[in-house]
C-alpha atoms as a PDB file:
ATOM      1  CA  UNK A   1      30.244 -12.254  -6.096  1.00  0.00           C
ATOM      2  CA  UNK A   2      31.601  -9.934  -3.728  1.00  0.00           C
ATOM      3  CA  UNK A   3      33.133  -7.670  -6.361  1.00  0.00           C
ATOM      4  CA  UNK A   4      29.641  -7.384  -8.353  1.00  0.00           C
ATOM      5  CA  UNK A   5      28.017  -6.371  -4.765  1.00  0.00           C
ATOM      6  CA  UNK A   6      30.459  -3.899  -4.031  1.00  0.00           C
ATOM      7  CA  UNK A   7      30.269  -2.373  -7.174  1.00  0.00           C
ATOM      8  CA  UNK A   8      26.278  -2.290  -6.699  1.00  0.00           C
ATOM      9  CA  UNK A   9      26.721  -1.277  -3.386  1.00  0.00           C
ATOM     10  CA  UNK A  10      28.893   1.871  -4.808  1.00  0.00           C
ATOM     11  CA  UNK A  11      26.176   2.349  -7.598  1.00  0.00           C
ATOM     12  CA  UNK A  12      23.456   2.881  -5.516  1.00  0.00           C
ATOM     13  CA  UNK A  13      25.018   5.172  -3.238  1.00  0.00           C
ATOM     14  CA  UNK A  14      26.148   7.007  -6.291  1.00  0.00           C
ATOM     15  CA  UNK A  15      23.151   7.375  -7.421  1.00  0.00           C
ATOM     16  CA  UNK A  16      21.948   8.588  -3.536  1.00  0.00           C
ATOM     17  CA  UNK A  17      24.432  11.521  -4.271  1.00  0.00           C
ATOM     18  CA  UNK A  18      23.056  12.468  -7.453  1.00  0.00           C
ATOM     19  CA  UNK A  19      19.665  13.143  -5.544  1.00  0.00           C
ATOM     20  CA  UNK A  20      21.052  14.316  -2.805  1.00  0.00           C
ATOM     21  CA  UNK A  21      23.001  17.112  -5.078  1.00  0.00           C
ATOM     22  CA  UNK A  22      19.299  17.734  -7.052  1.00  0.00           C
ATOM     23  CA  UNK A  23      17.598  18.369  -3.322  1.00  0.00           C
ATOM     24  CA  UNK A  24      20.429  20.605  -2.431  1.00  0.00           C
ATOM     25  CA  UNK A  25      20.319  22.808  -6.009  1.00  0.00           C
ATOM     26  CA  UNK A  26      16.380  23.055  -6.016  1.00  0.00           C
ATOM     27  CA  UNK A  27      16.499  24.199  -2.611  1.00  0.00           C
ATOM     28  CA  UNK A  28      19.260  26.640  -1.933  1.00  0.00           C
ATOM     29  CA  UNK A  29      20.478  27.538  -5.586  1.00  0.00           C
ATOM     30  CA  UNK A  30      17.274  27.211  -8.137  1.00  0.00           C
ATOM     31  CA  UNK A  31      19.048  30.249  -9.622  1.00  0.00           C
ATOM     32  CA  UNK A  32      21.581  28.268 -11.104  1.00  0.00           C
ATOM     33  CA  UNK A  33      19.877  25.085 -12.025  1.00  0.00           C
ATOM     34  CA  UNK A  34      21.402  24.196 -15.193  1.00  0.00           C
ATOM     35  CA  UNK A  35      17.863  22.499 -16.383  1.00  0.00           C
ATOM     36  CA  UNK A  36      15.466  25.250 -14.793  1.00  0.00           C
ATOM     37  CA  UNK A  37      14.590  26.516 -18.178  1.00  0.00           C
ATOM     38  CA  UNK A  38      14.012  23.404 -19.547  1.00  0.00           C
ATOM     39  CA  UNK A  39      11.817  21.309 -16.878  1.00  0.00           C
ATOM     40  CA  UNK A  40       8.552  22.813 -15.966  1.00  0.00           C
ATOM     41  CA  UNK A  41       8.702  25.075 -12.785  1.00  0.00           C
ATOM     42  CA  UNK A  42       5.315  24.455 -11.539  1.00  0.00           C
ATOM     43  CA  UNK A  43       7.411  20.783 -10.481  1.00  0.00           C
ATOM     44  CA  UNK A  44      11.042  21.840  -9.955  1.00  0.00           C
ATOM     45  CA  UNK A  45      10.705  25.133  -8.713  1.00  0.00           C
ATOM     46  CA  UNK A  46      10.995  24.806  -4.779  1.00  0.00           C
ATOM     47  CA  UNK A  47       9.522  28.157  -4.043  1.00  0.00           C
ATOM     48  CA  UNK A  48       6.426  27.164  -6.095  1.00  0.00           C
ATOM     49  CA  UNK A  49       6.154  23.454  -6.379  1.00  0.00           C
ATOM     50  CA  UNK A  50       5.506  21.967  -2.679  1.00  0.00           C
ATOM     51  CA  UNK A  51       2.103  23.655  -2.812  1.00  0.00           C
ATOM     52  CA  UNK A  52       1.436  20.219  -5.573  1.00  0.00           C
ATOM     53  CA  UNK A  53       0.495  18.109  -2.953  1.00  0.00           C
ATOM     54  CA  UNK A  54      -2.945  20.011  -1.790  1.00  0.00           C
ATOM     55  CA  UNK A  55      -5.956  20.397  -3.512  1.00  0.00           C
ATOM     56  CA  UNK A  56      -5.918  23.507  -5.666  1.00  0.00           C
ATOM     57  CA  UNK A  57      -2.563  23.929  -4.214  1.00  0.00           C
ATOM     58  CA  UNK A  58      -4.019  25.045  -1.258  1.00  0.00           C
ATOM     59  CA  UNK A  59      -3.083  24.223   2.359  1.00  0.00           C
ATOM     60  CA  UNK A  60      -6.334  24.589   3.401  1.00  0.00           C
ATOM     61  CA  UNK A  61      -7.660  22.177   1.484  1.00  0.00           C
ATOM     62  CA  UNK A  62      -5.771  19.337   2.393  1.00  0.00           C
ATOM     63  CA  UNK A  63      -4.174  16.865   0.519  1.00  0.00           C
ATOM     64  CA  UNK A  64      -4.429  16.331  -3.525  1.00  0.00           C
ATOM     65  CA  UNK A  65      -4.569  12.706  -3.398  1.00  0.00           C
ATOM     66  CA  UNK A  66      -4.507   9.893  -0.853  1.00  0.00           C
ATOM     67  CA  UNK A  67      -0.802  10.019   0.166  1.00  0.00           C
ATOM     68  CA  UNK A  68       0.275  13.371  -1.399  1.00  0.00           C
ATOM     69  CA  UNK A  69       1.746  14.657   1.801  1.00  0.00           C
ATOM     70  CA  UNK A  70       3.395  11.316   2.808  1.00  0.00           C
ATOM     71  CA  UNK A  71       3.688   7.957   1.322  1.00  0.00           C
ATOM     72  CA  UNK A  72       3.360   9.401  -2.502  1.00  0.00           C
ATOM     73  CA  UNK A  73       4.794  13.093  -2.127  1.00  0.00           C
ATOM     74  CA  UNK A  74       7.598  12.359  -4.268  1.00  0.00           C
ATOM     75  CA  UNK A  75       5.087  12.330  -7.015  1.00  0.00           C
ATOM     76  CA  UNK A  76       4.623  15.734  -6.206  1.00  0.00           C
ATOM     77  CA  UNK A  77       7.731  17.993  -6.375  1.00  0.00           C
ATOM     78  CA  UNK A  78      11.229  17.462  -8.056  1.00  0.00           C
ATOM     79  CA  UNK A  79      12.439  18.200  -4.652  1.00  0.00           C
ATOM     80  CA  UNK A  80      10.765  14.982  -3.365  1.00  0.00           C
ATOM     81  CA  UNK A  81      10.998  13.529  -6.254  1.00  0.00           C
ATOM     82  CA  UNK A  82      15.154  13.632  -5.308  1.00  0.00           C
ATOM     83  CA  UNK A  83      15.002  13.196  -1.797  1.00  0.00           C
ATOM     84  CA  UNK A  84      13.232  10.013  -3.062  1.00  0.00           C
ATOM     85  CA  UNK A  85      15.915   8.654  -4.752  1.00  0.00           C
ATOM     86  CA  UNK A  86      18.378   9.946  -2.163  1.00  0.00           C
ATOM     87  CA  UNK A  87      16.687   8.166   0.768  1.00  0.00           C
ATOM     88  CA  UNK A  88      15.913   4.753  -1.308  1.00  0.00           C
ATOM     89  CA  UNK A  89      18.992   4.277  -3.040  1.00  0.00           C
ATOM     90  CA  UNK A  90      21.302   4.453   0.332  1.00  0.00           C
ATOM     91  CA  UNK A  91      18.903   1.817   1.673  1.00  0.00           C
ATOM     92  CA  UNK A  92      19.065  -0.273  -1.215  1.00  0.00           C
ATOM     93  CA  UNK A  93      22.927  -0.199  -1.301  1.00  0.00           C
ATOM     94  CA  UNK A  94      22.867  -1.761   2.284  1.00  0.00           C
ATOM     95  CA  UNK A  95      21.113  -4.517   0.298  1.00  0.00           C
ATOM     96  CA  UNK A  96      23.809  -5.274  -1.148  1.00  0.00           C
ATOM     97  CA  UNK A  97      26.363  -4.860   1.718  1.00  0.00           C
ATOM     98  CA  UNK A  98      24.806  -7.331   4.088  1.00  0.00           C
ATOM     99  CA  UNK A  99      25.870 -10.654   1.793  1.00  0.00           C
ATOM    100  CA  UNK A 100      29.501  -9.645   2.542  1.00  0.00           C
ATOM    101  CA  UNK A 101      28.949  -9.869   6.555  1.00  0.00           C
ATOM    102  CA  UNK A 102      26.446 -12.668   6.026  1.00  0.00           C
ATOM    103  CA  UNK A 103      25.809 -15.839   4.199  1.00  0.00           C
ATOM    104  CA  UNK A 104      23.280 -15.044   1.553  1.00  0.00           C
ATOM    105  CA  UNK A 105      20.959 -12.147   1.346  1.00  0.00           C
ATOM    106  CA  UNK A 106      17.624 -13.479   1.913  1.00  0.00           C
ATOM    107  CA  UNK A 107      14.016 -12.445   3.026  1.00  0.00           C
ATOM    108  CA  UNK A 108      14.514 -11.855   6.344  1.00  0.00           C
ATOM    109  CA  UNK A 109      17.400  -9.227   5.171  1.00  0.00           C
ATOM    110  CA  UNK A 110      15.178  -7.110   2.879  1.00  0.00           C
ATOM    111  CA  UNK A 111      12.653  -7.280   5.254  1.00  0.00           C
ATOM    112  CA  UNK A 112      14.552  -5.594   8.009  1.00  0.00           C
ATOM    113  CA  UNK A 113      15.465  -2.868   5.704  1.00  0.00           C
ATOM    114  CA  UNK A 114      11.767  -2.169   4.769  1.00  0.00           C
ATOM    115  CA  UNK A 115      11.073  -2.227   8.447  1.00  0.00           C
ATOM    116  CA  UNK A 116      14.154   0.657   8.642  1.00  0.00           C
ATOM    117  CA  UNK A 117      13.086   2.241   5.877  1.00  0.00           C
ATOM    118  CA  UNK A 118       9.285   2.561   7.325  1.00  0.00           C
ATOM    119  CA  UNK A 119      10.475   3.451  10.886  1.00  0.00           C
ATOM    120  CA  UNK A 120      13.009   6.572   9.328  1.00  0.00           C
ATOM    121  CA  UNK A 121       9.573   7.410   7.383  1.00  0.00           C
ATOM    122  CA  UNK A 122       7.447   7.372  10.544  1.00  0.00           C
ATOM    123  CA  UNK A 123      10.338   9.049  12.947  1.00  0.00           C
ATOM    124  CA  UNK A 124      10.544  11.910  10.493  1.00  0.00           C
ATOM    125  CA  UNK A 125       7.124  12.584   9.613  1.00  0.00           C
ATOM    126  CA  UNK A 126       6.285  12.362  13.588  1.00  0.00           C
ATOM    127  CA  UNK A 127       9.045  15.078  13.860  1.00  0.00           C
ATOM    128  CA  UNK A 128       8.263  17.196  10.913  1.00  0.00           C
ATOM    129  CA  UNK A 129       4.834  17.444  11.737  1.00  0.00           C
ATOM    130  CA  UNK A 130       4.430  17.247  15.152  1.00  0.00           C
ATOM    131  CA  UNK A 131       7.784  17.757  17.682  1.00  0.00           C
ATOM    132  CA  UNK A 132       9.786  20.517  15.281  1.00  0.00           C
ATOM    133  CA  UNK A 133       6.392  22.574  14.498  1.00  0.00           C
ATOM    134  CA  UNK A 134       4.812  25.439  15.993  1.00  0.00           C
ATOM    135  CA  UNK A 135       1.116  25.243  17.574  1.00  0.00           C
ATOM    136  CA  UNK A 136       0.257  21.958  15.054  1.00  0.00           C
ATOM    137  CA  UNK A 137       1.026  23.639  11.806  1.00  0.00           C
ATOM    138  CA  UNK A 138       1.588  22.150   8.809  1.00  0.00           C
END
């Protein structure tokens, strides 16, 4: 058992490197994308795509749907989109990490890494949107 959870342990954080990798192309070297003429740009496109989450793609307007700037903004942008699977695969492979130090895994293990998972969410949208920002913008 300890074998197959190391080995899922190593998946998942493989898996956090591949988006990782896809935040780190879309953002600094769209240029060279190997896929950018094949996926639609209006999604992976950095420059143009984070405008998807407001109405009309407009700032102004506020959000596109309930969520589009938060909870669901992966559904967005293929730069959320990766950060997505970045962020939720490294939590997941602690998932499988914490049998090894502990008996079983059990509720009260998943639950503290939603809890983690929900606090990271909250620290970083409090600092994205409020502490590291100019006069309130968004």
């Amino acid at each position: 058992m300890i074998y197959i959870n190391l080995l899922l342990a190593v998946l998942f954080i493989s898996v956090s490197a591949i988006g990782k990798a896809g935040m780190d192309i879309l953002q600094f070297k769209y240029h060279d994308f190997k896929f950018k003429d094949k996926l639609n740009p209006n999604f992976w496109n950095p420059s143009i795509s984070w405008k998807n989450k407001y109405k009309n793609l407009d700032v102004s307007q506020g959000e596109k749907f309930l969520g589009s700037t938060t909870i669901f903004v992966f559904l967005t942008d293929g730069w959320h989109l990766c950060q997505f699977v970045f962020l939720n695969s490294l939590f997941i492979s602690a998932l499988f990490l914490f049998p090894l130090y502990s008996a079983n895994l059990n509720l009260i293990t998943i639950s503290i890494l939603v809890v983690l998972r929900i606090v990271f969410g909250l620290v970083f949208t409090l600092f994205y949107k409020k502490i590291f920002i100019k006069n309130g913008l968004h």
